[in-house]
Structure formats: C-alpha cells, structure tokens
N, C-alpha and C. Protein backbone atom coordinates (compact mmCIF):
# COMPACT_ATOMS: atom_id res chain seq x y z
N UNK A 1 0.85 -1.18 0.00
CA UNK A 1 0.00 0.00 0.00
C UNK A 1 0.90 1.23 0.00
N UNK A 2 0.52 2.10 -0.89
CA UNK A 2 1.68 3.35 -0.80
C UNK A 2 1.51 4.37 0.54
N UNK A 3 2.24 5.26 0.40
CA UNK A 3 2.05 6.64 2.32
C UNK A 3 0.87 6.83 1.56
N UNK A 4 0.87 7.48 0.44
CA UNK A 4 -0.79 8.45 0.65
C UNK A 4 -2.32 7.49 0.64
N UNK A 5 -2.11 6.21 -0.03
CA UNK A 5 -3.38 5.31 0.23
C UNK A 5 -3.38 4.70 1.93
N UNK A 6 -2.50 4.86 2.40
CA UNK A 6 -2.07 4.79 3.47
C UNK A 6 -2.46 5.65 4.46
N UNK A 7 -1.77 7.08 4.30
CA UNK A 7 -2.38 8.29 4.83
C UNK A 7 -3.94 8.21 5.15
N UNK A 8 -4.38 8.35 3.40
CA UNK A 8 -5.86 8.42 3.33
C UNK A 8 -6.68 7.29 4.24
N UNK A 9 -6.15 6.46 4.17
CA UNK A 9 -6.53 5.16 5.19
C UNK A 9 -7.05 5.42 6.42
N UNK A 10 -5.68 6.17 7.12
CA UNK A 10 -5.65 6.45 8.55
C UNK A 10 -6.95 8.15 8.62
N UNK A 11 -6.60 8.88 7.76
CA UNK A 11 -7.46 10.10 7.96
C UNK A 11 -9.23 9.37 7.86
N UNK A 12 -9.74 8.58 7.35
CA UNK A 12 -11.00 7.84 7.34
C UNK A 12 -10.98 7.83 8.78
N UNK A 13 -9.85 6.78 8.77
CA UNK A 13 -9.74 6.41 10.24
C UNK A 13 -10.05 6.88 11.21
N UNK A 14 -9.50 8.11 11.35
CA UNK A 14 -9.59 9.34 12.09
C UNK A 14 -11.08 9.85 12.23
N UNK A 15 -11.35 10.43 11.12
CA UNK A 15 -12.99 10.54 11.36
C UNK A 15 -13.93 9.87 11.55
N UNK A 16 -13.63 8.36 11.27
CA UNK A 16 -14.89 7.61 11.92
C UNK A 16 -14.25 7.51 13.48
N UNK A 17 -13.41 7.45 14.23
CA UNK A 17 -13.03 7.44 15.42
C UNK A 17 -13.60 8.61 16.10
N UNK A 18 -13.48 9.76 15.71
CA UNK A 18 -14.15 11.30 16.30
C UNK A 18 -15.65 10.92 15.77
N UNK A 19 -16.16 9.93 15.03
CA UNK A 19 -17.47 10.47 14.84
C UNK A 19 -18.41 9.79 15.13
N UNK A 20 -17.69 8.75 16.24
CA UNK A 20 -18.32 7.70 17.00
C UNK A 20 -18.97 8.22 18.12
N UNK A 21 -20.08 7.59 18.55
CA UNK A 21 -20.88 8.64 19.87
C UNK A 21 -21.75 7.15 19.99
N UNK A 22 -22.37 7.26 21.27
CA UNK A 22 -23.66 6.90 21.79
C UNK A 22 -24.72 6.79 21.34
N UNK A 23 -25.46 6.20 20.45
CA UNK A 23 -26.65 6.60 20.54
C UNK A 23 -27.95 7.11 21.63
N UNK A 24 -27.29 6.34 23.05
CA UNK A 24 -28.37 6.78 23.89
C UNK A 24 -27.97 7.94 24.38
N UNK A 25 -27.12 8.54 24.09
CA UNK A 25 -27.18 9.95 24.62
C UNK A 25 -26.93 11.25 23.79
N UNK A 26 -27.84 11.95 24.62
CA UNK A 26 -27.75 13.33 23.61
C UNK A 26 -26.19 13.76 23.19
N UNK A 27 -26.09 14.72 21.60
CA UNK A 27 -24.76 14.86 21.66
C UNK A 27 -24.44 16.29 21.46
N UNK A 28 -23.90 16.72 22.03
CA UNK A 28 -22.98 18.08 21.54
C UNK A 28 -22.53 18.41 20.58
N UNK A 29 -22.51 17.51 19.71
CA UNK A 29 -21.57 18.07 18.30
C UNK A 29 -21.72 18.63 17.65
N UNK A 30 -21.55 19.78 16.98
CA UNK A 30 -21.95 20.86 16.39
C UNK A 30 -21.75 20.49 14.94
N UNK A 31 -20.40 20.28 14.80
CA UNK A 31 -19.37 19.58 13.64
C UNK A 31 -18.28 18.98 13.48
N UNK A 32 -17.94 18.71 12.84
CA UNK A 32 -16.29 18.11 12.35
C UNK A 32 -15.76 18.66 11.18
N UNK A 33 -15.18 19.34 11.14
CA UNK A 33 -13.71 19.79 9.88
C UNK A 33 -13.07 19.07 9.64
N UNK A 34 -12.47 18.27 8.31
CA UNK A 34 -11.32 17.65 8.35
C UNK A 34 -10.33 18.51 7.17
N UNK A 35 -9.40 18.68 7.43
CA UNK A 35 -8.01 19.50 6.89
C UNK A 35 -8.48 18.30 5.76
N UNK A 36 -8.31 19.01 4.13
CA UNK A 36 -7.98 18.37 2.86
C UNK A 36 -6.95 19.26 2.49
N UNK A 37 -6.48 20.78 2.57
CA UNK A 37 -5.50 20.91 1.63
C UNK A 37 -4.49 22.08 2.74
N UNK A 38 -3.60 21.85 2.60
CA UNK A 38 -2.29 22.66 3.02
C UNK A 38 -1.67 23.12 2.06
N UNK A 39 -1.32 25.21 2.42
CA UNK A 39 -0.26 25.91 1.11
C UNK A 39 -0.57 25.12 -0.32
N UNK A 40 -2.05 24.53 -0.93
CA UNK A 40 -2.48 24.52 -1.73
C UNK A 40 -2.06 23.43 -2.07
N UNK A 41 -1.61 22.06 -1.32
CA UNK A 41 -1.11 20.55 -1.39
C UNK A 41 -2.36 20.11 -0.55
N UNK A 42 -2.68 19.07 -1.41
CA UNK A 42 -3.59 17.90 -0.82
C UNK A 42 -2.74 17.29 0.40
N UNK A 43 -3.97 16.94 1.64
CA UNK A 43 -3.15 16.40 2.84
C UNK A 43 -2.80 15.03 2.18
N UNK A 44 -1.67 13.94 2.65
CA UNK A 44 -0.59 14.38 3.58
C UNK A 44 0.20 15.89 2.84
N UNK A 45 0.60 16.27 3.99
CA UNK A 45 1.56 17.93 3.62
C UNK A 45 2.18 18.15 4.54
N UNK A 46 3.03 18.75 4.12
CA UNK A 46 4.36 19.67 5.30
C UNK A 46 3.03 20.49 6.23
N UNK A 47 3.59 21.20 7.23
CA UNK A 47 2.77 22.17 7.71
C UNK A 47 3.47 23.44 7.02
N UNK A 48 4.36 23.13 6.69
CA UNK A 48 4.98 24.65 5.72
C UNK A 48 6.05 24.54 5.09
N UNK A 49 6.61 25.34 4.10
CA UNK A 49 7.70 25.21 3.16
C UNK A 49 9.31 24.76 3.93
N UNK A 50 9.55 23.80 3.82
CA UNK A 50 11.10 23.80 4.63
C UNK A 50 10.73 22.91 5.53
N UNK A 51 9.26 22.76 6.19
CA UNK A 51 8.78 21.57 7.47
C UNK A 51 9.53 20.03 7.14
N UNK A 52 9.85 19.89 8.44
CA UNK A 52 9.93 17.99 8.53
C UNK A 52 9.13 17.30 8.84
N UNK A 53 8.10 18.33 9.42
CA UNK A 53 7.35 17.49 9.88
C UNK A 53 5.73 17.30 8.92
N UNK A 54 5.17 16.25 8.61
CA UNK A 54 3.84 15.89 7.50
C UNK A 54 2.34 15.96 8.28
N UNK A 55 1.64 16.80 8.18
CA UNK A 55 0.38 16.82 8.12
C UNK A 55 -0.43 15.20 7.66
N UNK A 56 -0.73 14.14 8.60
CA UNK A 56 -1.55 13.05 8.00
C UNK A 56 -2.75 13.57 7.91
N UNK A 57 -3.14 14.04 9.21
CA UNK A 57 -4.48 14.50 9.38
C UNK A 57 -5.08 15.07 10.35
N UNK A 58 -5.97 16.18 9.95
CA UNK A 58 -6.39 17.37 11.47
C UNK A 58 -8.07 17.64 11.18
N UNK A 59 -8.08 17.18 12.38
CA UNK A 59 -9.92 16.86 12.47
C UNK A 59 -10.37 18.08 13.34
N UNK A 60 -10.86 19.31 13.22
CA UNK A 60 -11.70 20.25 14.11
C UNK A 60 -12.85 19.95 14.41
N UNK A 61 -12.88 19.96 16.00
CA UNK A 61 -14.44 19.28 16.26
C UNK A 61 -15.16 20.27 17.21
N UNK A 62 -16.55 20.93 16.64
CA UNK A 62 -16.64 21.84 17.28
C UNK A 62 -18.05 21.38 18.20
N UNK A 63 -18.48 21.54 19.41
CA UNK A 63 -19.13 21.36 20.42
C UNK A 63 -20.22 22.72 20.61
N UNK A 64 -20.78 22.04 21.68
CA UNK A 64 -22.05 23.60 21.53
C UNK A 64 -21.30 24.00 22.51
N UNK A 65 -21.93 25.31 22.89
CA UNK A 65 -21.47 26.04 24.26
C UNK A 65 -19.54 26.96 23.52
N UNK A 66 -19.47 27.21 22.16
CA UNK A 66 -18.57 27.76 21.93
C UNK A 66 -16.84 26.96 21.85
N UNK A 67 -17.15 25.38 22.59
CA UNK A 67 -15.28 24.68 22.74
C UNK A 67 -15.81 23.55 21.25
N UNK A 68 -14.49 23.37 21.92
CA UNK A 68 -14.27 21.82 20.59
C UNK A 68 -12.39 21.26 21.34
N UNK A 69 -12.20 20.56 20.02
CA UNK A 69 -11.03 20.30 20.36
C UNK A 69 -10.27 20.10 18.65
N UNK A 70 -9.25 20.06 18.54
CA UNK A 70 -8.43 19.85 17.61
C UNK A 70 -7.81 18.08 17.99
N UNK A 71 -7.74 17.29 16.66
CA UNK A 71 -6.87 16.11 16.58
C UNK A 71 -6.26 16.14 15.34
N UNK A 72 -5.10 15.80 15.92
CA UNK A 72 -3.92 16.32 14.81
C UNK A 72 -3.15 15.67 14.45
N UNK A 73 -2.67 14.72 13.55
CA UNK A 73 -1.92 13.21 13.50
C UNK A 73 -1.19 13.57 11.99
N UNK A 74 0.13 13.74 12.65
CA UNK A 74 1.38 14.18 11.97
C UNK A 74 2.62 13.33 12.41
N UNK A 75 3.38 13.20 11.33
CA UNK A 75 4.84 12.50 11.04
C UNK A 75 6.11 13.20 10.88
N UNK A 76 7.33 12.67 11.03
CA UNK A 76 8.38 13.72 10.31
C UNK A 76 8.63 12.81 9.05
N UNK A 77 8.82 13.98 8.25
CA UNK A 77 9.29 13.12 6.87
C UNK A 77 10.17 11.76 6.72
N UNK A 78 10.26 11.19 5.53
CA UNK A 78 10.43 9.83 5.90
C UNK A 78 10.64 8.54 7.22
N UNK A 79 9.64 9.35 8.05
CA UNK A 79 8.65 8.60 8.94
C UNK A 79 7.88 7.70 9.10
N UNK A 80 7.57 6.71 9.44
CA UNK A 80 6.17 5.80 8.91
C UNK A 80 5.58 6.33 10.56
N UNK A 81 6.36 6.38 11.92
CA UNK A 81 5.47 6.88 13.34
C UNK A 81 4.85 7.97 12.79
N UNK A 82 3.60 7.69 13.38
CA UNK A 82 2.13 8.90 13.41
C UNK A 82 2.20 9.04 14.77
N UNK A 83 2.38 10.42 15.29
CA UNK A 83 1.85 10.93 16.59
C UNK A 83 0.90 11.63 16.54
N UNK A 84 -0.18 11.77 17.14
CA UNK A 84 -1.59 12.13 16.98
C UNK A 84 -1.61 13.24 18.97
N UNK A 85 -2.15 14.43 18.75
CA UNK A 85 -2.41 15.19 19.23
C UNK A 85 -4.09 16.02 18.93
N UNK A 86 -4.34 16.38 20.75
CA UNK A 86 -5.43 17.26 20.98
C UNK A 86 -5.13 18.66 21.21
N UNK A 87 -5.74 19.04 20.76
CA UNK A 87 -5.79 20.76 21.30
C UNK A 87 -7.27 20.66 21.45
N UNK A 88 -7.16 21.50 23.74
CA UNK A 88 -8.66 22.47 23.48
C UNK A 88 -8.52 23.51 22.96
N UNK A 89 -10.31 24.33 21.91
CA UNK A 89 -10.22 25.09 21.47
C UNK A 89 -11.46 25.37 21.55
N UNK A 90 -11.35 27.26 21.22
CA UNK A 90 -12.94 27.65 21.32
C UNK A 90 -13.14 28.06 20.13
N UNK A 91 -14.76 28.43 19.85
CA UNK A 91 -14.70 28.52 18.47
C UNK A 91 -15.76 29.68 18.77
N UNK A 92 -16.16 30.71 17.39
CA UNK A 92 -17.46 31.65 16.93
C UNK A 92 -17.35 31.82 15.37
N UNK A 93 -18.64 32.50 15.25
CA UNK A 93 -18.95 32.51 14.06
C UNK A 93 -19.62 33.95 14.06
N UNK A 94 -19.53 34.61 12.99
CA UNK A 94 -20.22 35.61 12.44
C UNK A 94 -20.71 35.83 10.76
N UNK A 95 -21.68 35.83 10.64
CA UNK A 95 -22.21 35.70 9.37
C UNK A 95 -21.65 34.37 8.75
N UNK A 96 -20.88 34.27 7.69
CA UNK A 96 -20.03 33.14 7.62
C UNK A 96 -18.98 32.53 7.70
N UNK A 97 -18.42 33.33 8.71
CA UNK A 97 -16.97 33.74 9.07
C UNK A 97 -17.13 32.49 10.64
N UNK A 98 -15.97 31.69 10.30
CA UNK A 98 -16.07 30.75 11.86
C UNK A 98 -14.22 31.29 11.98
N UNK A 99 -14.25 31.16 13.42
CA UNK A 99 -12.95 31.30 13.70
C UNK A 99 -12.74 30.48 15.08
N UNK A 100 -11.83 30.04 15.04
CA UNK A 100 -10.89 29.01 16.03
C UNK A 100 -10.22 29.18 16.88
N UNK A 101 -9.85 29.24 18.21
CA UNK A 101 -8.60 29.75 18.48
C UNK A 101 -8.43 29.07 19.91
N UNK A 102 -7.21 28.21 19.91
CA UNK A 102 -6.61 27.19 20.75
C UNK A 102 -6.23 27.50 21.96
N UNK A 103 -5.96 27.08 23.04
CA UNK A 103 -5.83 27.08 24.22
C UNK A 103 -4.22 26.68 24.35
N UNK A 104 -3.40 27.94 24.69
CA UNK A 104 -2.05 28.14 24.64
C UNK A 104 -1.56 28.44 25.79
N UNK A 105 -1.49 27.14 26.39
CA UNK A 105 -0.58 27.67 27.92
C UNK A 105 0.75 27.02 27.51
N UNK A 106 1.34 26.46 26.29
CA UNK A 106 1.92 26.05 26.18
C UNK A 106 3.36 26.64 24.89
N UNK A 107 4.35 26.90 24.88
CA UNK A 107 5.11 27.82 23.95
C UNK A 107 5.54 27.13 23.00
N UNK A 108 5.22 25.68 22.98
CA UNK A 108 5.57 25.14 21.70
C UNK A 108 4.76 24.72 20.49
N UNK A 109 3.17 25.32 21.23
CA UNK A 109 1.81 25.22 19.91
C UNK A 109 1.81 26.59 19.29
N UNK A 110 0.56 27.27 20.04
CA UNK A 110 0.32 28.34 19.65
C UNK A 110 0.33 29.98 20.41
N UNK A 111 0.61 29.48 21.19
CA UNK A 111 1.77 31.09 22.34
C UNK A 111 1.77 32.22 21.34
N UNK A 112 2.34 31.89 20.57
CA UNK A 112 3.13 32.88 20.21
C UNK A 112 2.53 33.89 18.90
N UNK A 113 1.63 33.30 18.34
CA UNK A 113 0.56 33.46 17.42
C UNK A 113 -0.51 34.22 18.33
N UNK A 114 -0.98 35.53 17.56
CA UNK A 114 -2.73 35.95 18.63
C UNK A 114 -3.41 35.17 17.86
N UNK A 115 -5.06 34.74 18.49
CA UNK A 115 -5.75 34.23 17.66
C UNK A 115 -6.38 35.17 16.98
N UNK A 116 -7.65 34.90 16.36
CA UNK A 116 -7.93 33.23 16.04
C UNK A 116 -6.54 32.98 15.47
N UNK A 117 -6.42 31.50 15.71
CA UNK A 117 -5.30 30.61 14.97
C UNK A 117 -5.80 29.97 13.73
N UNK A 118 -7.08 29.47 13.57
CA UNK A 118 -7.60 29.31 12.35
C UNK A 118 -8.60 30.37 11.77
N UNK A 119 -9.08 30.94 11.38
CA UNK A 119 -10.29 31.85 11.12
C UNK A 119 -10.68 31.85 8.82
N UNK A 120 -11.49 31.52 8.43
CA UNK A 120 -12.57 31.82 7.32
C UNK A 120 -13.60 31.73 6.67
N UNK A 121 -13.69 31.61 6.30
CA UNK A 121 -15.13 31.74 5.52
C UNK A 121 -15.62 30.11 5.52
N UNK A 122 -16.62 30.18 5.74
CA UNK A 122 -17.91 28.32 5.45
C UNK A 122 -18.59 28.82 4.01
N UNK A 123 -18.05 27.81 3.19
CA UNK A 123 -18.56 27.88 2.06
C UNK A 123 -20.06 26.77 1.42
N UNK A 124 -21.35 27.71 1.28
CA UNK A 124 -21.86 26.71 1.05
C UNK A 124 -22.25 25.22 2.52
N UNK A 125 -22.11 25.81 3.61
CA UNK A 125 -22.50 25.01 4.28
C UNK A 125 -20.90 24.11 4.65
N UNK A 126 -20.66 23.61 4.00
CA UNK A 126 -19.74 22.54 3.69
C UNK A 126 -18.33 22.90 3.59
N UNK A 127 -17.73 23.63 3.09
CA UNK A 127 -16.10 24.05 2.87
C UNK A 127 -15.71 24.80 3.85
N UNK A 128 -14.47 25.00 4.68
CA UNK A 128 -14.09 25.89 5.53
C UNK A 128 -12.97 26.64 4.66
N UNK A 129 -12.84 27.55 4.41
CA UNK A 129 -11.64 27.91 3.37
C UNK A 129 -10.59 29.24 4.43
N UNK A 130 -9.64 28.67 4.98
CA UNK A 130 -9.20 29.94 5.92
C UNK A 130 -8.52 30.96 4.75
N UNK A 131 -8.53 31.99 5.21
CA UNK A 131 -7.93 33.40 4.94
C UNK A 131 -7.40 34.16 5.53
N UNK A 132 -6.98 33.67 6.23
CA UNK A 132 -6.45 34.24 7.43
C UNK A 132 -4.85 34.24 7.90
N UNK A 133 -3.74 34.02 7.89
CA UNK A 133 -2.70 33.84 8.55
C UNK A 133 -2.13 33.07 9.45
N UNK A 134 -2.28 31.96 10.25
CA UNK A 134 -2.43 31.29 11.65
C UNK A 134 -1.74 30.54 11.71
N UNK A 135 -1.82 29.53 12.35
CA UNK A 135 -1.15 28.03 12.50
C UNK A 135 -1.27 27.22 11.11
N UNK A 136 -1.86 27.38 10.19
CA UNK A 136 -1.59 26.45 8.92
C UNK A 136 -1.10 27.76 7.75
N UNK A 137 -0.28 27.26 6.78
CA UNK A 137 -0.37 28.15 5.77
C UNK A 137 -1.00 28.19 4.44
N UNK A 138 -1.43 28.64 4.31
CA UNK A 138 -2.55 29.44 3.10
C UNK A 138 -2.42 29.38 1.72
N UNK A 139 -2.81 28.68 0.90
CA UNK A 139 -4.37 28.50 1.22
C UNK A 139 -4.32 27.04 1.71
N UNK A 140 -5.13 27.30 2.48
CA UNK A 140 -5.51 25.81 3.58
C UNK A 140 -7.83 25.82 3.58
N UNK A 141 -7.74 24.26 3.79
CA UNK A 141 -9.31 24.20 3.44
C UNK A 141 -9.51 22.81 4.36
N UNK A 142 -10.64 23.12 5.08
CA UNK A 142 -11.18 22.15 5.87
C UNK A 142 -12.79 21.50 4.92
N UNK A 143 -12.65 20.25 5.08
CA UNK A 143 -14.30 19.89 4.61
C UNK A 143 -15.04 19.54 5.77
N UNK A 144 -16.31 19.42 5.59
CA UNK A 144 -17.32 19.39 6.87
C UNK A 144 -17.42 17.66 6.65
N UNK A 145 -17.62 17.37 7.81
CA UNK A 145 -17.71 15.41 7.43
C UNK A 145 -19.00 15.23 8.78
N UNK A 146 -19.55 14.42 8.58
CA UNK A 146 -20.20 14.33 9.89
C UNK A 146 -21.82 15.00 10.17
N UNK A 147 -22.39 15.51 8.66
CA UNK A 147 -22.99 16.82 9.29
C UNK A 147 -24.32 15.93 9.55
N UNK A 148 -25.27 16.67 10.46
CA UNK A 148 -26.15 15.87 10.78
C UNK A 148 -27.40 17.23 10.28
C-alpha cells in the first residue's frame, strides 16, 4: 500500500473514530472539519515550506457552548510513526466567518501566534476555506464530514 493510500486510510480512520458517539445519549456536536489541503497541497503535507514534519491529518471538532477540540496526527518526513495530538479550542462565528482559536498555555503550539489561529469563511455550508494567517499556511481548506 503506498504513504498516501495509506495516509488516506488512517485520515478515514480518524474521522470515523471522532465520529463515534452513543446513541443513547444526547450529543454536543456541532461539527467536524477535516483539513484536505495545506499551502495549496492535498493532505498528507508539510505544515509549511522547509517543514519535517507531515500533516496526516487534522480533524476540528466543534461542540455547543462555543469549545471543541483539535486532533492532529502528523509524522516527520520519511517517517512511517504517526503521533496524533489534541488541542482544546474555542470557536465563533459571524455571518459566515467561523474562527478558532486554541488554548495556549503552552510555547511550543500556539503562544506565540494571537488568535484566532484558524479563522474563514464556510462555504456553502460545507467548505471551511481559511484566509487568514495562523497556524496552517494558506491556502488551507477544511471539509465538513459528519454533518447531521
């Protein structure tokens, strides 16, 4: 099996794992984002020009009451280990503008960045297309998976 049928494998993966719930209980979920394109590369991707480290896959999951969390499952180049990470995060929206922005007590995520860390436009219900500057570089696009 090659990295990217591979990749793609594990990113499924990924979202049916976040998009597993209870049926007997009520759910919070507002949505799910999943990262498809980085600096205008289909995921897997660097997180930026010169990176070692590969974008497999980043799931935004947003909750009512304004939080969510980020899962983030990245490699260093010629890598086959996937380490997979959470970020809490809160989220809003205005008109069609959603914006993101992570919970940084920490100086090696997003410290150092103001938020939002993700912030653009919902296209059509369905596309997240940032425009913004943040933690991914641009143009970067989330799809909606999950919607109920």
């Amino acid at each position: 099996m090659s990295l990217r049928s591979r990749s793609l494998s594990l990113l499924a993966l990924a979202v049916a794992a976040v998009s597993c719930e209870s049926s007997t209980r009520p759910s919070d979920l507002v949505a799910d984002y999943a990262l498809v394109m980085v600096a205008g590369e289909p995921v897997p991707a660097p997180f930026f020009d010169g990176s070692s480290g590969i974008i497999v896959a980043d799931t935004v999951r947003l909750l009512e009451g304004g939080r969510g969390e980020e899962i983030l499952a990245w490699r260093d180049t010629g890598s086959t280990v996937i380490t997979v990470s959470h970020h809490e995060l809160t989220w809003s929206t205005s008109g069609d503008r959603l914006e993101v922005s992570f919970h940084c007590d920490d100086t090696a995520f997003a410290s150092c960045v103001a938020p939002p860390h993700l912030a653009g436009a919902v296209v059509a219900g369905k596309a997240w297309v940032l425009d913004r500057p943040g933690v991914r570089v641009l143009p970067a696009a989330f799809n909606r998976v999950g919607t109920r």
